[in-house]
PDB file of N, CA and C in Angstrom:
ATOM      1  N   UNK A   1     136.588  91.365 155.853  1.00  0.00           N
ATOM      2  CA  UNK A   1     135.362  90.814 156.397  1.00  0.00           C
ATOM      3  C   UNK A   1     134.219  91.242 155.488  1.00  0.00           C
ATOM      4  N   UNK A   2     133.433  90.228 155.638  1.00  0.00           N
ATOM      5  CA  UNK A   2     131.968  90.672 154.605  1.00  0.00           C
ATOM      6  C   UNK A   2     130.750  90.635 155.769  1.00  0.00           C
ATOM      7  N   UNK A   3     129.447  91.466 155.159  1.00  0.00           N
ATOM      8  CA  UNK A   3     128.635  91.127 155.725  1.00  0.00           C
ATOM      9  C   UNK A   3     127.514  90.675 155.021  1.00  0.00           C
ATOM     10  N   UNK A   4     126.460  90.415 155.302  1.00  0.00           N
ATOM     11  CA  UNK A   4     124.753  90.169 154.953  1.00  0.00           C
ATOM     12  C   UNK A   4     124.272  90.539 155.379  1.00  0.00           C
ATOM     13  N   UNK A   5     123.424  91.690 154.948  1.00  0.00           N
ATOM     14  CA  UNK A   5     122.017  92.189 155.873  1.00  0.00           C
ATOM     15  C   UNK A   5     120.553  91.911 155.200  1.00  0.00           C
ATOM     16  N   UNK A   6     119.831  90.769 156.016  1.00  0.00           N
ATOM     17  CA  UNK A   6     118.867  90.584 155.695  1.00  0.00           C
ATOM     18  C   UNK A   6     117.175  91.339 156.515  1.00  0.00           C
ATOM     19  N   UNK A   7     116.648  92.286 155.706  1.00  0.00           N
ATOM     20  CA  UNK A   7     115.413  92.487 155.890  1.00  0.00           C
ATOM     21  C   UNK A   7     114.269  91.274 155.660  1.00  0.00           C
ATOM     22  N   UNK A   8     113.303  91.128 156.929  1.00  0.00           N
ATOM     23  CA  UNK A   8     112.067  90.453 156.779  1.00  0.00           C
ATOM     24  C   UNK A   8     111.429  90.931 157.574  1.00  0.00           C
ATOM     25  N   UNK A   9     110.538  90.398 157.396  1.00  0.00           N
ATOM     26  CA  UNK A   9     108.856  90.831 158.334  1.00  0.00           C
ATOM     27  C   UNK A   9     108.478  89.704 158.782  1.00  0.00           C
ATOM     28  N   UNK A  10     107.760  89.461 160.184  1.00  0.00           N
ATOM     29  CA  UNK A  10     107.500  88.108 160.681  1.00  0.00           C
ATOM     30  C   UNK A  10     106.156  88.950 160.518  1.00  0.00           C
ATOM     31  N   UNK A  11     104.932  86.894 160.580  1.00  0.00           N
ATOM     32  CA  UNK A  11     103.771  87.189 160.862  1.00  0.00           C
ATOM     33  C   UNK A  11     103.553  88.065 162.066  1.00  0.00           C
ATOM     34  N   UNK A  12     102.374  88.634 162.477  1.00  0.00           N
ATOM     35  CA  UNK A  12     102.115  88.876 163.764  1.00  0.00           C
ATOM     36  C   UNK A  12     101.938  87.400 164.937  1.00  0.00           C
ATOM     37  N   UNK A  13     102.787  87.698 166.191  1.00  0.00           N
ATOM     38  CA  UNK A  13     102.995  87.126 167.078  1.00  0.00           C
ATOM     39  C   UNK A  13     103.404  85.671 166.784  1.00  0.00           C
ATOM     40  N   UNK A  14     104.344  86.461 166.156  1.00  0.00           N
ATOM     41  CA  UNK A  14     105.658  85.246 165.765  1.00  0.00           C
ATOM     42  C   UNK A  14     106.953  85.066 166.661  1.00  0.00           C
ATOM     43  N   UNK A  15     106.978  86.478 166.633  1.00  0.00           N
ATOM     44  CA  UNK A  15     107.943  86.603 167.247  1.00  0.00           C
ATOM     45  C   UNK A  15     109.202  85.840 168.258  1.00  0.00           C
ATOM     46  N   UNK A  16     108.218  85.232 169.694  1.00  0.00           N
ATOM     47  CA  UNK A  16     109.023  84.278 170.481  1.00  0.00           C
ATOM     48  C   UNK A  16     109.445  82.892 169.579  1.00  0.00           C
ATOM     49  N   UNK A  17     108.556  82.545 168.707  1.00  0.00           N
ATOM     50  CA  UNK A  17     108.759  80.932 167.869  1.00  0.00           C
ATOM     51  C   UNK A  17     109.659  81.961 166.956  1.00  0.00           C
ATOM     52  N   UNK A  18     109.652  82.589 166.125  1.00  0.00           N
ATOM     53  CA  UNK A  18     111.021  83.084 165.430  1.00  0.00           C
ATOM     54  C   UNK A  18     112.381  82.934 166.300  1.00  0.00           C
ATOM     55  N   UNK A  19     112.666  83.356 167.148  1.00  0.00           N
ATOM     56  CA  UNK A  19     113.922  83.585 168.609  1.00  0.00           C
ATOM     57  C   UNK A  19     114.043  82.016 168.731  1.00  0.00           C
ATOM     58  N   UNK A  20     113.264  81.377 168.757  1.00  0.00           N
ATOM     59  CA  UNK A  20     113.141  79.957 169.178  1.00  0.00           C
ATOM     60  C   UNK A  20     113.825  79.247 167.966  1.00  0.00           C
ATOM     61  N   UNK A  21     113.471  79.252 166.968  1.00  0.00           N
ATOM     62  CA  UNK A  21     113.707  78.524 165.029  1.00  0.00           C
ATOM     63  C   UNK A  21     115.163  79.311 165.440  1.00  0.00           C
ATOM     64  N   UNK A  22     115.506  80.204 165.416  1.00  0.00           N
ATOM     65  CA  UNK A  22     116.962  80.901 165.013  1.00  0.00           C
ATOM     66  C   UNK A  22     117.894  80.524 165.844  1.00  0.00           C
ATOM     67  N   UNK A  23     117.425  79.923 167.347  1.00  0.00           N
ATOM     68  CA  UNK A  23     118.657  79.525 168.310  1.00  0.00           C
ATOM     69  C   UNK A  23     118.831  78.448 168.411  1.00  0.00           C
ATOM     70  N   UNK A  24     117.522  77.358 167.799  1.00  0.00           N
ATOM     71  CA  UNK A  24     117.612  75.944 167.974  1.00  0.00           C
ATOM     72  C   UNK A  24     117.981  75.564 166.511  1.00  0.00           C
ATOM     73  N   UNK A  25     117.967  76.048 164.917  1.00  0.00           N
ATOM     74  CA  UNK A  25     118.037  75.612 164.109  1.00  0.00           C
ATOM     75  C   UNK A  25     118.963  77.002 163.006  1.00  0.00           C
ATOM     76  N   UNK A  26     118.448  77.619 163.175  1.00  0.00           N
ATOM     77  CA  UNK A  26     119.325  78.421 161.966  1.00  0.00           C
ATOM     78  C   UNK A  26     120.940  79.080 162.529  1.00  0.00           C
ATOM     79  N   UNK A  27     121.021  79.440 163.809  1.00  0.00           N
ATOM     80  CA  UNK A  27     122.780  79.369 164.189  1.00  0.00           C
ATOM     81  C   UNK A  27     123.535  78.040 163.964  1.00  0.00           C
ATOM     82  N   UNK A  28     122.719  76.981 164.747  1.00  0.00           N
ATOM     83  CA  UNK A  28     123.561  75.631 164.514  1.00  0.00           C
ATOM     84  C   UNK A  28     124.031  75.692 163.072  1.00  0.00           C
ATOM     85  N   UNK A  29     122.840  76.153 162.018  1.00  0.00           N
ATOM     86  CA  UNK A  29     123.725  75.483 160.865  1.00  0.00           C
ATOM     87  C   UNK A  29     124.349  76.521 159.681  1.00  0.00           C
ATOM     88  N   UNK A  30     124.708  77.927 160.645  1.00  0.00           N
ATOM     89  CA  UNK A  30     125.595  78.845 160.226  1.00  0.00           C
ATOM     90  C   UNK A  30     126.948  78.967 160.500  1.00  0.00           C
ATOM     91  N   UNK A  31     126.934  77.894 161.896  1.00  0.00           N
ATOM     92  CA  UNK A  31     127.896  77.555 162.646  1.00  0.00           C
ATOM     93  C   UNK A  31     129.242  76.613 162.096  1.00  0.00           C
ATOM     94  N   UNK A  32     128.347  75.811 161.035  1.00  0.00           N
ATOM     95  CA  UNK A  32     128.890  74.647 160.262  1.00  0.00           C
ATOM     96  C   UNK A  32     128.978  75.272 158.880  1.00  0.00           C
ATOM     97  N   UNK A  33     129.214  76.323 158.687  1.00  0.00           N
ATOM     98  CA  UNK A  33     129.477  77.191 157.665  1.00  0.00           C
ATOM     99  C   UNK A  33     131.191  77.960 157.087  1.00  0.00           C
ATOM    100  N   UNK A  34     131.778  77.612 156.600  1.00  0.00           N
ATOM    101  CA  UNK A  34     133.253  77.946 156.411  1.00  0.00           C
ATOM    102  C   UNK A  34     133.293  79.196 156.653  1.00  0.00           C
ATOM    103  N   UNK A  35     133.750  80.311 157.179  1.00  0.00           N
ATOM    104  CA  UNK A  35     134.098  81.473 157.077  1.00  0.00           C
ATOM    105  C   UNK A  35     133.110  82.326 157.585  1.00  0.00           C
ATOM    106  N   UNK A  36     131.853  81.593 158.440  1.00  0.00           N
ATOM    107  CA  UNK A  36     131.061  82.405 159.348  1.00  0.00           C
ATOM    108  C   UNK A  36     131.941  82.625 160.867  1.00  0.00           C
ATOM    109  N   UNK A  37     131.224  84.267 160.839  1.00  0.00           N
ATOM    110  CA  UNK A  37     132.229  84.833 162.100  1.00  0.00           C
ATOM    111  C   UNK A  37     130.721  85.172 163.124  1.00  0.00           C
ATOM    112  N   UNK A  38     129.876  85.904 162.826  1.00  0.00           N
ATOM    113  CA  UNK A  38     128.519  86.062 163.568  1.00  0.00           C
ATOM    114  C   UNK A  38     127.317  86.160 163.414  1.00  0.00           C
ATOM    115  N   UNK A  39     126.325  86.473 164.046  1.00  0.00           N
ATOM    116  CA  UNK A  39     124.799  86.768 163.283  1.00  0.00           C
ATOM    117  C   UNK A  39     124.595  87.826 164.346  1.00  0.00           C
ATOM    118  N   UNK A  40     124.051  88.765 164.119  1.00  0.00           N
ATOM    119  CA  UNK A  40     123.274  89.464 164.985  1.00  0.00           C
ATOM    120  C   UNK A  40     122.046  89.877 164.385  1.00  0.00           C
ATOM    121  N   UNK A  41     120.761  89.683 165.207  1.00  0.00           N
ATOM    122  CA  UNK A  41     119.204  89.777 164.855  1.00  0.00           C
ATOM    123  C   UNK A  41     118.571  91.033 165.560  1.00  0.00           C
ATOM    124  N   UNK A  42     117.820  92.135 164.973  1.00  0.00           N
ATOM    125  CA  UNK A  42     117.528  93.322 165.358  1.00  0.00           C
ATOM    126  C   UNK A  42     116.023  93.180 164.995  1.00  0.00           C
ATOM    127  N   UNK A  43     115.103  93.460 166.183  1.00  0.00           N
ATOM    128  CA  UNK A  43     113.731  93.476 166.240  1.00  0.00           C
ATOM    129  C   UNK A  43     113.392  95.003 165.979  1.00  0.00           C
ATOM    130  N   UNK A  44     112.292  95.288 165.419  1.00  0.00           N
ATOM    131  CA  UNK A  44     111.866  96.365 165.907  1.00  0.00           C
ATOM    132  C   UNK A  44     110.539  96.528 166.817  1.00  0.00           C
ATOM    133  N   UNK A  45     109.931  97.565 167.271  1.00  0.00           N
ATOM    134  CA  UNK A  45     109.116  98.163 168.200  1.00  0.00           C
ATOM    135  C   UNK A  45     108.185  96.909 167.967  1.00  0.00           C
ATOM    136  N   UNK A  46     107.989  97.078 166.660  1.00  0.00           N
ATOM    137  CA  UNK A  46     106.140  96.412 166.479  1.00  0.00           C
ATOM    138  C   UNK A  46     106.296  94.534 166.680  1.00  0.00           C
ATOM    139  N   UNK A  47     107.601  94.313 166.389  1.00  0.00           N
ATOM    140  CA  UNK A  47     108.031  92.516 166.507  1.00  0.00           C
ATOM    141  C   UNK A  47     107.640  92.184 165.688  1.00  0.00           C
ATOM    142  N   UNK A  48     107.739  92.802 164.389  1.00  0.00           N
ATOM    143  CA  UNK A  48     107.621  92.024 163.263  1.00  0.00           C
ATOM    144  C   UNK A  48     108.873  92.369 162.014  1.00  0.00           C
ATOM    145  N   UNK A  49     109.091  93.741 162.480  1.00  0.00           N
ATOM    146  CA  UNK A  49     110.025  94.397 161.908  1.00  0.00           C
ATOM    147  C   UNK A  49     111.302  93.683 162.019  1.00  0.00           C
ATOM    148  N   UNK A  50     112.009  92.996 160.953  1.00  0.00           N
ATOM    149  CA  UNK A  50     113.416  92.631 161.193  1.00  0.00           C
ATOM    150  C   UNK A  50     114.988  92.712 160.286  1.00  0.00           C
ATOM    151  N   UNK A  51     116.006  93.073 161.699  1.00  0.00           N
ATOM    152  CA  UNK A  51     116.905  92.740 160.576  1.00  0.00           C
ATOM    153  C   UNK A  51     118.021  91.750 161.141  1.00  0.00           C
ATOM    154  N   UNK A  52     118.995  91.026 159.886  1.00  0.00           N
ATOM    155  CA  UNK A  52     119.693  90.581 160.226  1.00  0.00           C
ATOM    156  C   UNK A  52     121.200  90.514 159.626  1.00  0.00           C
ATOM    157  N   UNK A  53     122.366  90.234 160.475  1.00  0.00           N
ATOM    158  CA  UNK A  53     123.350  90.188 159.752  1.00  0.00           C
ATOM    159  C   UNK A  53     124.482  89.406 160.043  1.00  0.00           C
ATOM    160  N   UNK A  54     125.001  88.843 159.138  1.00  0.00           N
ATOM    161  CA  UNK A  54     125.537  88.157 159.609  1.00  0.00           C
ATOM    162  C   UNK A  54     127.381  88.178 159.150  1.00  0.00           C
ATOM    163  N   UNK A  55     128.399  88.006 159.422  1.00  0.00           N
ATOM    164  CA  UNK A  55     129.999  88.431 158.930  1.00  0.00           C
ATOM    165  C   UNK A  55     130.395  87.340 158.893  1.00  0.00           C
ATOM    166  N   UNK A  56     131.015  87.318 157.859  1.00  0.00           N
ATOM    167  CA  UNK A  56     131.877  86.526 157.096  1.00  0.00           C
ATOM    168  C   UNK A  56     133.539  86.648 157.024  1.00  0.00           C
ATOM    169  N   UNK A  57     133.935  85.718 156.787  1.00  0.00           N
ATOM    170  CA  UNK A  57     135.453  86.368 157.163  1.00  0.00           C
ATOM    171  C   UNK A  57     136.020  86.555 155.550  1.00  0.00           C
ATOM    172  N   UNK A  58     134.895  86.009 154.577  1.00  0.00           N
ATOM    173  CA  UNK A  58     135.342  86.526 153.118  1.00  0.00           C
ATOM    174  C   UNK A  58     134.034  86.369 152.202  1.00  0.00           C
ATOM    175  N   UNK A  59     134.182  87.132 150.948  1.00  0.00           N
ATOM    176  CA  UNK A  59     133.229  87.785 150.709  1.00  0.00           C
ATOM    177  C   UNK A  59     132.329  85.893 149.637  1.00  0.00           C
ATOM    178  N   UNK A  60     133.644  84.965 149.306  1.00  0.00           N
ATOM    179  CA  UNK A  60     133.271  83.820 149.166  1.00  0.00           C
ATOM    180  C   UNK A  60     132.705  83.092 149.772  1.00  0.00           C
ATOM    181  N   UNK A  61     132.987  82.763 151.281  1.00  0.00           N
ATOM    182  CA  UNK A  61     132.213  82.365 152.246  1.00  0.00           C
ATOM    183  C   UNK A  61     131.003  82.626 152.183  1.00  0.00           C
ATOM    184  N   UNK A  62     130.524  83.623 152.409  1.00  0.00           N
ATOM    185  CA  UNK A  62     129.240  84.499 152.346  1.00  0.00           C
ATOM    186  C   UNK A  62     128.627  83.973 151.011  1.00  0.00           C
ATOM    187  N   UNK A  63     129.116  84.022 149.889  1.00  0.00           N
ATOM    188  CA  UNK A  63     128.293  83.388 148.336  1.00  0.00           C
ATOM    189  C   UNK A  63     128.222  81.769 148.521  1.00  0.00           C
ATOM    190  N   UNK A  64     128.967  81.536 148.695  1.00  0.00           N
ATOM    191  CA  UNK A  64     128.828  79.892 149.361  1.00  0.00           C
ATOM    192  C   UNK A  64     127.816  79.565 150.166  1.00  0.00           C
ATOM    193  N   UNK A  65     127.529  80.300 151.108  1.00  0.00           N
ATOM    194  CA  UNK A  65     126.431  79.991 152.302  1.00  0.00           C
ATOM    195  C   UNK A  65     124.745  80.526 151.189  1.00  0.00           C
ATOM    196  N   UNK A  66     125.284  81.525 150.435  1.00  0.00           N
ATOM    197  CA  UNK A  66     123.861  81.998 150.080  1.00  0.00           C
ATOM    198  C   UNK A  66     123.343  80.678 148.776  1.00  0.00           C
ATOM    199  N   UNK A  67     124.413  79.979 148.645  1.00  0.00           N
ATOM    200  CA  UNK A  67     124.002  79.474 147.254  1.00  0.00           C
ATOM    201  C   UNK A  67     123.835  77.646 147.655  1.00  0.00           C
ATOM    202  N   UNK A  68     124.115  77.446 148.925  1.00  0.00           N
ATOM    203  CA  UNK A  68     124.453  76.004 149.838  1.00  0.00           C
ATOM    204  C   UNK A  68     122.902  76.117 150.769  1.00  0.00           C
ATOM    205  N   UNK A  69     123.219  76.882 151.771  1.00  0.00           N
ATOM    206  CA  UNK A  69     122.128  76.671 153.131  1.00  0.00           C
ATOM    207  C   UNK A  69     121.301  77.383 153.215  1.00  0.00           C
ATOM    208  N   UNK A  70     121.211  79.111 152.908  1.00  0.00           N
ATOM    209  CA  UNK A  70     120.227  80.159 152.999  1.00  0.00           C
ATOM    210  C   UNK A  70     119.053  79.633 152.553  1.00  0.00           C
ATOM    211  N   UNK A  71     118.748  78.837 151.485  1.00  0.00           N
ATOM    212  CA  UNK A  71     117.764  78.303 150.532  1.00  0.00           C
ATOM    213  C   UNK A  71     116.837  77.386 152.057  1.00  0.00           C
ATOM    214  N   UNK A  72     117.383  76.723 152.923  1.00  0.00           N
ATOM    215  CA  UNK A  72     117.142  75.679 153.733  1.00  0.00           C
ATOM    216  C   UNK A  72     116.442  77.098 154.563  1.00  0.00           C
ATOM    217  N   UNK A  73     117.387  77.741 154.900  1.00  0.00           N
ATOM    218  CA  UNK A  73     117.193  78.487 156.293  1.00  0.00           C
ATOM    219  C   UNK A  73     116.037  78.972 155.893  1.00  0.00           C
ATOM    220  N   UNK A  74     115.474  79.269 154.274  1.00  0.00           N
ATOM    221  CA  UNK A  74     114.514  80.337 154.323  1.00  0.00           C
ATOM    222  C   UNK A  74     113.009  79.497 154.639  1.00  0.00           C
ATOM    223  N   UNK A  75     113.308  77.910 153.915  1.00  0.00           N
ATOM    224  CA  UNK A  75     112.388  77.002 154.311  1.00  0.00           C
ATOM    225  C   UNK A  75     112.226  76.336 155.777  1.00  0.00           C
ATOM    226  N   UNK A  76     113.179  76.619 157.081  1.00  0.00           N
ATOM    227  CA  UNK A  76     112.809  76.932 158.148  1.00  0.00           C
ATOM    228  C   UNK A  76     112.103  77.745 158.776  1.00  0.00           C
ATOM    229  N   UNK A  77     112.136  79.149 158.136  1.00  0.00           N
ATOM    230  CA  UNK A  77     111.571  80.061 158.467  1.00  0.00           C
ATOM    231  C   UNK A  77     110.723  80.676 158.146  1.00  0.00           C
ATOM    232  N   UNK A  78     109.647  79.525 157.080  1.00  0.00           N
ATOM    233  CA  UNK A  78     108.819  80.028 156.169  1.00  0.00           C
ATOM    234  C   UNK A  78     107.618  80.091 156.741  1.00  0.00           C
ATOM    235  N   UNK A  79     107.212  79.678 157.810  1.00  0.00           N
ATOM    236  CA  UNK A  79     105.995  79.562 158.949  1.00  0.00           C
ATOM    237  C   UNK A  79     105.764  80.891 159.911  1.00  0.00           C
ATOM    238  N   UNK A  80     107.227  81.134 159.517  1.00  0.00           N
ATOM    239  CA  UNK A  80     107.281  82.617 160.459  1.00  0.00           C
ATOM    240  C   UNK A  80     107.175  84.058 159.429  1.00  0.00           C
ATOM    241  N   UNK A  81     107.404  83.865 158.518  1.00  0.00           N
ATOM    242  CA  UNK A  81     107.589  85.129 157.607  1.00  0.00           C
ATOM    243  C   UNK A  81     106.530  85.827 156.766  1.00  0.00           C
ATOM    244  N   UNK A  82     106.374  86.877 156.764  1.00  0.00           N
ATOM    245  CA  UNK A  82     105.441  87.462 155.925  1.00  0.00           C
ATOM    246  C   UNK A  82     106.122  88.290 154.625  1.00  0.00           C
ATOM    247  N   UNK A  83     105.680  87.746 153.786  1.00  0.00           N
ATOM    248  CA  UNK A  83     106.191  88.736 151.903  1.00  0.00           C
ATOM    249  C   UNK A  83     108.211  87.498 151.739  1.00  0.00           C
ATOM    250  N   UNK A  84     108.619  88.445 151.220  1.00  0.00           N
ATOM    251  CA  UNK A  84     110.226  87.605 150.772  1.00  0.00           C
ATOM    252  C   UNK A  84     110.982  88.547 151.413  1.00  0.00           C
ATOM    253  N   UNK A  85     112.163  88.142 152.120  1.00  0.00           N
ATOM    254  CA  UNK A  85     113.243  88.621 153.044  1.00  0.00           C
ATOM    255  C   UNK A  85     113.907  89.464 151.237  1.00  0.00           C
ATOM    256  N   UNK A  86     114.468  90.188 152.147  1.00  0.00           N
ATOM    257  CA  UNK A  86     115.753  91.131 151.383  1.00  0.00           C
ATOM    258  C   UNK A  86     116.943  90.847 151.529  1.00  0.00           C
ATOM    259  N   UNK A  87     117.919  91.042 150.945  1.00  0.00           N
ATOM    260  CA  UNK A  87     118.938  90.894 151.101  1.00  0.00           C
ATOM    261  C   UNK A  87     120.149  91.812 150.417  1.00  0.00           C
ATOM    262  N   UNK A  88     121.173  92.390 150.915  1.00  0.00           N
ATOM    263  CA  UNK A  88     121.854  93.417 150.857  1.00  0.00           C
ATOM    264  C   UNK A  88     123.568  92.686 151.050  1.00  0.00           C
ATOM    265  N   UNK A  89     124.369  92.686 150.490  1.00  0.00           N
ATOM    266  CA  UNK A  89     125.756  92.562 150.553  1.00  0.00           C
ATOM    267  C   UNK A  89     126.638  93.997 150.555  1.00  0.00           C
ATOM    268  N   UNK A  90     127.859  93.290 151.988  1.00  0.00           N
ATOM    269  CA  UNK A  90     128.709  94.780 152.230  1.00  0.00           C
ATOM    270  C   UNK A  90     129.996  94.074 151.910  1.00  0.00           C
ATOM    271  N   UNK A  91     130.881  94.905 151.928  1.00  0.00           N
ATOM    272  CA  UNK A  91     132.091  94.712 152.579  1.00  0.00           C
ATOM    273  C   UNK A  91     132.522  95.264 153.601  1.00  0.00           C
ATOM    274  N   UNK A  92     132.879  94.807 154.726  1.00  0.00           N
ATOM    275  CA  UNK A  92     133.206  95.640 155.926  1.00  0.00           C
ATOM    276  C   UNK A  92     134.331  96.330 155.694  1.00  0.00           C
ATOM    277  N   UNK A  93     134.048  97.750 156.219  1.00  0.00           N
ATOM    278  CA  UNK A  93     135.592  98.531 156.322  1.00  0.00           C
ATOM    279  C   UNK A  93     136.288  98.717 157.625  1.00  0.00           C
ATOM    280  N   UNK A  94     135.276  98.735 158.478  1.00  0.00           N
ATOM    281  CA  UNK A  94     135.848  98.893 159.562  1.00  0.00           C
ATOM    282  C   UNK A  94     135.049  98.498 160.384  1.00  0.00           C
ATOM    283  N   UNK A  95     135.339  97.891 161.633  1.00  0.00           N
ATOM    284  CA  UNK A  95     134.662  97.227 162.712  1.00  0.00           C
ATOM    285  C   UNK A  95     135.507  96.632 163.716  1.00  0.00           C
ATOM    286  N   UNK A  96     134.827  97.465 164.939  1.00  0.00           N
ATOM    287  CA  UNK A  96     135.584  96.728 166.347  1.00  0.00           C
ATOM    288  C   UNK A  96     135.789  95.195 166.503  1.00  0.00           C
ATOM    289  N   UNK A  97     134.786  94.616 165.793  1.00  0.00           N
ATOM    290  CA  UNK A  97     135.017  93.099 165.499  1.00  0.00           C
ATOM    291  C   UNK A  97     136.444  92.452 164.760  1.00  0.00           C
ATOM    292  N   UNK A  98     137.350  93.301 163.850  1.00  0.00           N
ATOM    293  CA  UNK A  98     137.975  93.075 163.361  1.00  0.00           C
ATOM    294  C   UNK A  98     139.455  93.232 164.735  1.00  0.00           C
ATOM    295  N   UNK A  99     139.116  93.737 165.736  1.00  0.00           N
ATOM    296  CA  UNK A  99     140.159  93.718 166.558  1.00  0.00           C
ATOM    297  C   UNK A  99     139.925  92.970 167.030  1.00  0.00           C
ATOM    298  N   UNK A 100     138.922  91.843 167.463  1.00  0.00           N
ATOM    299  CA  UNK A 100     138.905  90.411 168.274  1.00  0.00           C
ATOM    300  C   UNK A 100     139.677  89.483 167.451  1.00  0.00           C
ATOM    301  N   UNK A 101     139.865  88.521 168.400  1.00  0.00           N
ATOM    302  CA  UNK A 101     140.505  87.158 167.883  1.00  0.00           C
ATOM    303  C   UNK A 101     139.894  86.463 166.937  1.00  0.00           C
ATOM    304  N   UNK A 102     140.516  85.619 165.854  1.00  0.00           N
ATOM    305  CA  UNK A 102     139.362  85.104 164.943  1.00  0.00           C
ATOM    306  C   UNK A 102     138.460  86.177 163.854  1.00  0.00           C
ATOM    307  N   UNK A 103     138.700  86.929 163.554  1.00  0.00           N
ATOM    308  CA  UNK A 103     138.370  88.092 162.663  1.00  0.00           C
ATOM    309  C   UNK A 103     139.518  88.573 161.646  1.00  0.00           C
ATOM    310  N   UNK A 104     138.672  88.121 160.587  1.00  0.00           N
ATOM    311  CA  UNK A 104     140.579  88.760 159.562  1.00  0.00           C
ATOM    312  C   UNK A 104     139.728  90.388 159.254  1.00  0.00           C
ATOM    313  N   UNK A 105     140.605  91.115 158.417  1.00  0.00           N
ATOM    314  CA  UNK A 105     140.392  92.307 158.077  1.00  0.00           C
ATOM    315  C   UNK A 105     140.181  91.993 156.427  1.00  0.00           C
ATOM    316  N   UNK A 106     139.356  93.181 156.280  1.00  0.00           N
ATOM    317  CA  UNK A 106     139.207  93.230 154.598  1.00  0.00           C
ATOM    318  C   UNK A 106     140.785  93.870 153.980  1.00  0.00           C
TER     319      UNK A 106
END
């Protein structure tokens, strides 16, 4: 399994329209993505602070999506964002996720 962890910063009181863009437009079209397994989105205190990540069931999948749709997703989300998102590549070693159904192992 692979992951993506993306750092960004939303404008101030973005926040609910960010939650809103990510459930109506950027899952749908991670969804339609070969070898996407999840996303999970982490706020912090102030609601601007963010992270995200998302698993892959291979580390190709994941370069595929960054080099196909991310480009789209970032121009969805460009109303909401303050400075340029980060981005960080893992390989998963271990994760309770890998004991669910539909999850291969690295």
């Amino acid at each position: 399994m692979y992951a993506r962890i993306v750092t960004l910063y939303l404008k101030p009181n973005h926040l609910n329209d960010f939650k809103e863009t990510i459930d109506k437009q950027v899952i749908p079209m991670l969804r339609k993505q070969d070898g996407f397994k999840d996303e999970i989105t982490f706020v912090g205190p102030s609601g601007t602070d963010v992270r995200t990540i998302s698993f892959w069931e291979k580390k190709e999948n994941a370069e595929s999506y960054n080099s196909s749709t991310y480009p789209e997703v970032l121009k969805v989300l460009a109303n909401h964002l303050e400075g340029t998102p980060q981005l960080k590549n893992y390989d998963v070693v271990n994760s309770t996720f890998t004991k669910m159904p539909g999850f291969a192992t690295v």
